[in-house]
C-alpha atoms as a PDB file:
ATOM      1  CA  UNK A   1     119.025 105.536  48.236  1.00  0.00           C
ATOM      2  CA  UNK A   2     115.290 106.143  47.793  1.00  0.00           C
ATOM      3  CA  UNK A   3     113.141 104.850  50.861  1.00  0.00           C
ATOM      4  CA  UNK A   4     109.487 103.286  50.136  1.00  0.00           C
ATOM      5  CA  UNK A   5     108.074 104.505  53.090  1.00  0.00           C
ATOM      6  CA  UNK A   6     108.540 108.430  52.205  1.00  0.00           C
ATOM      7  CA  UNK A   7     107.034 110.750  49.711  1.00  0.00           C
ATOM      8  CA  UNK A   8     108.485 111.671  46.813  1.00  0.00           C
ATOM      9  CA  UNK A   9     108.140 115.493  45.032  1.00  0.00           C
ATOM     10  CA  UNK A  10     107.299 115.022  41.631  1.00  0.00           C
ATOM     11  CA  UNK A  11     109.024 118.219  40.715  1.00  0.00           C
ATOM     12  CA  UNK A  12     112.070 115.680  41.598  1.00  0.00           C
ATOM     13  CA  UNK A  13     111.230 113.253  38.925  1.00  0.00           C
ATOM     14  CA  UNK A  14     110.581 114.699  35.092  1.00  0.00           C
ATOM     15  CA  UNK A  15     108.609 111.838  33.812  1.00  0.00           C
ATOM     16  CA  UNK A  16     106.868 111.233  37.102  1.00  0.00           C
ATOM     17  CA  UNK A  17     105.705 114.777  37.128  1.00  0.00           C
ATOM     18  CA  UNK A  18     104.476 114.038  32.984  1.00  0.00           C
ATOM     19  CA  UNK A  19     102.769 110.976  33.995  1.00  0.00           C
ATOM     20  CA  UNK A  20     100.411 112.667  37.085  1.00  0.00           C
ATOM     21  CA  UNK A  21      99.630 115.787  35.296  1.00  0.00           C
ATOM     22  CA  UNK A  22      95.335 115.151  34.922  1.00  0.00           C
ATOM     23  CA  UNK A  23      95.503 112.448  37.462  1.00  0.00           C
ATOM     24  CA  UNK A  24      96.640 114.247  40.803  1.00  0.00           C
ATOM     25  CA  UNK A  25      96.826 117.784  41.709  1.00  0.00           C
ATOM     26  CA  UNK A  26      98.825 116.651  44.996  1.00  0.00           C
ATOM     27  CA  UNK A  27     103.259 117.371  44.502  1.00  0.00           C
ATOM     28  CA  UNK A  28     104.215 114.900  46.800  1.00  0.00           C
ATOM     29  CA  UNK A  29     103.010 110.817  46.305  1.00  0.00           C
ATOM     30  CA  UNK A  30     104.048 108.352  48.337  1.00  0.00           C
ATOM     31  CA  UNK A  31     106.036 105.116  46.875  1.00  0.00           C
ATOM     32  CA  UNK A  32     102.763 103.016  45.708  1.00  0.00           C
ATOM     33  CA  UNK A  33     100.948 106.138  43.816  1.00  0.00           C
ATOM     34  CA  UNK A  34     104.657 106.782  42.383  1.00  0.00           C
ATOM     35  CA  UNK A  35     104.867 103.141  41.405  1.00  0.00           C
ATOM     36  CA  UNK A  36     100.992 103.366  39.919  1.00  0.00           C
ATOM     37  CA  UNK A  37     102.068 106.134  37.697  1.00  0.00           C
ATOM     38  CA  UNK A  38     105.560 104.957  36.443  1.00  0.00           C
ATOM     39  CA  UNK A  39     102.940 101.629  35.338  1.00  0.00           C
ATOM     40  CA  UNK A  40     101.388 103.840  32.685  1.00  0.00           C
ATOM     41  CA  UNK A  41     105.113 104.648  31.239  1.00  0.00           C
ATOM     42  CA  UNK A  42     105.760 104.555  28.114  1.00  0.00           C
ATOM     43  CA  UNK A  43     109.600 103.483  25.943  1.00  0.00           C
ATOM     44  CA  UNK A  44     109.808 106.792  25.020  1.00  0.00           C
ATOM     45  CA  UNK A  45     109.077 107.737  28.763  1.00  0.00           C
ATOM     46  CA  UNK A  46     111.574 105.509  30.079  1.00  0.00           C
ATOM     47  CA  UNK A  47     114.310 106.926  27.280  1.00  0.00           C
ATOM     48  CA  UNK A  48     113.800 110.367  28.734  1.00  0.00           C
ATOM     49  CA  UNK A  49     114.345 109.473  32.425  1.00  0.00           C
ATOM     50  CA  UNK A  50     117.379 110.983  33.636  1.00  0.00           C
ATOM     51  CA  UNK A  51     119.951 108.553  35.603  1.00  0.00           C
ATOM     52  CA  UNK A  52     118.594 109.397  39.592  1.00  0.00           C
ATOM     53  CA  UNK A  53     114.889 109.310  37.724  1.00  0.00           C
ATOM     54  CA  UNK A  54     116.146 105.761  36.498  1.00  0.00           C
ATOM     55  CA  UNK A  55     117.376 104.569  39.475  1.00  0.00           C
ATOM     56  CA  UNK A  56     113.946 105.449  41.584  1.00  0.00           C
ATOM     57  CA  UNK A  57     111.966 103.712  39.006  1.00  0.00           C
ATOM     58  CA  UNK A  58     114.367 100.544  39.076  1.00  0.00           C
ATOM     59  CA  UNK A  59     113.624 100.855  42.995  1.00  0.00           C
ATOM     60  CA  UNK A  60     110.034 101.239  42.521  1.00  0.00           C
ATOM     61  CA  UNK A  61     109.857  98.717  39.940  1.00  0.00           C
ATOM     62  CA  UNK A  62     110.996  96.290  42.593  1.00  0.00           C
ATOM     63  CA  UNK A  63     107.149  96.709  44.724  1.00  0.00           C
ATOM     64  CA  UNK A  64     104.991  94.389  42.832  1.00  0.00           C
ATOM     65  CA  UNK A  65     107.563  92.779  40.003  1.00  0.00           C
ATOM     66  CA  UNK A  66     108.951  90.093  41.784  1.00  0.00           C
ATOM     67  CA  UNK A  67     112.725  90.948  42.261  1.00  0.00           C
ATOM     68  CA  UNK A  68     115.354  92.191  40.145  1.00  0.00           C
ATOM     69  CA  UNK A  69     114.865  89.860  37.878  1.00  0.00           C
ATOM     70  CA  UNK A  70     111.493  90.397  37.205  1.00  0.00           C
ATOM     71  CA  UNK A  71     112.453  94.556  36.973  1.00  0.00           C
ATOM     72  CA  UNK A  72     114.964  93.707  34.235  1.00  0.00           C
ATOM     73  CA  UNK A  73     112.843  91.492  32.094  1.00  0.00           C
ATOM     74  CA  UNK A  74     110.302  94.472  32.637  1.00  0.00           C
ATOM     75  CA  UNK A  75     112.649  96.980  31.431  1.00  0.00           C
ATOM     76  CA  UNK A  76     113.882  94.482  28.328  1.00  0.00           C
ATOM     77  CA  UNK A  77     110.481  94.616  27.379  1.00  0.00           C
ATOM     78  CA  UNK A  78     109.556  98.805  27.516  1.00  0.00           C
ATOM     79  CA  UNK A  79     113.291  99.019  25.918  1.00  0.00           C
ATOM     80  CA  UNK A  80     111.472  96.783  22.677  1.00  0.00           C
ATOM     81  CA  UNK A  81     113.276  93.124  22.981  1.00  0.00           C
ATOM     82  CA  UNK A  82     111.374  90.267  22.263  1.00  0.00           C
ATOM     83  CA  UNK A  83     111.710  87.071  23.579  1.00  0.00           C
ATOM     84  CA  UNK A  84     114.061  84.373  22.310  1.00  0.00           C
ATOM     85  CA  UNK A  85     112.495  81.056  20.945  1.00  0.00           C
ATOM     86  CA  UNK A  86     114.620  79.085  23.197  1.00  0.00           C
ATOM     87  CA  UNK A  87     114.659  81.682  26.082  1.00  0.00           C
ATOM     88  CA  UNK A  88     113.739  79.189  28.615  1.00  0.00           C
ATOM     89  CA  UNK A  89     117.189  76.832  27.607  1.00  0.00           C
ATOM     90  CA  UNK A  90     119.140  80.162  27.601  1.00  0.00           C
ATOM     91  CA  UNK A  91     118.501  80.709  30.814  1.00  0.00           C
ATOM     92  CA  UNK A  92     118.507  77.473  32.805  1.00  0.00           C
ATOM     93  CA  UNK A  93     121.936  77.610  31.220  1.00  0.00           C
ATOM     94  CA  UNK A  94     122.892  80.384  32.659  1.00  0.00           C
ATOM     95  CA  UNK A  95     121.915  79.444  36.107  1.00  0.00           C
ATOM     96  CA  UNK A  96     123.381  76.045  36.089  1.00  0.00           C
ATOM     97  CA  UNK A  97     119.550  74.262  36.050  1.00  0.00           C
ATOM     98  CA  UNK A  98     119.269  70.835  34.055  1.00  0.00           C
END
């Protein structure tokens, strides 16, 4: 697995490579800059990720969302979903809240 505290080539990562052409010239970005970048990602972006792309985004995602939870909902969202009118029952549901 990925570590946050390395750089990452962004001739390793497709999209990520898309994303900082015009905004870097540098090939190597450390976790933050790679998070800043996947931020400007687009659906179709995240359709074209590749699964070890996927996964470091998912990991990245993780730096300012709030958890995994947070990182799903985020990638519910890019992926088109809308939320449910009674969302908020749905889930305290699930989780066994009253």
């Amino acid at each position: 697995m990925e570590s946050l505290e390395m750089t990452y080539l962004l001739s390793d990562y497709p999209v990520l490579a898309r994303l900082a052409v015009g905004r870097t010239e540098a090939t190597s970005l450390d976790a933050r800059a790679c998070h800043g970048l996947y931020a400007r990602a687009m659906a179709a972006d995240l359709r074209a990720m590749g699964p070890r792309e996927r996964r470091f985004y998912d990991l990245l995602s993780l730096i300012d969302s709030g958890g995994p939870v947070a990182a799903l909902q985020a990638r519910v969202r890019a992926a088109g979903f809308r939320r449910m009118p009674d969302e908020q029952a749905f889930l305290d549901d699930l989780s066994g809240g009253i």
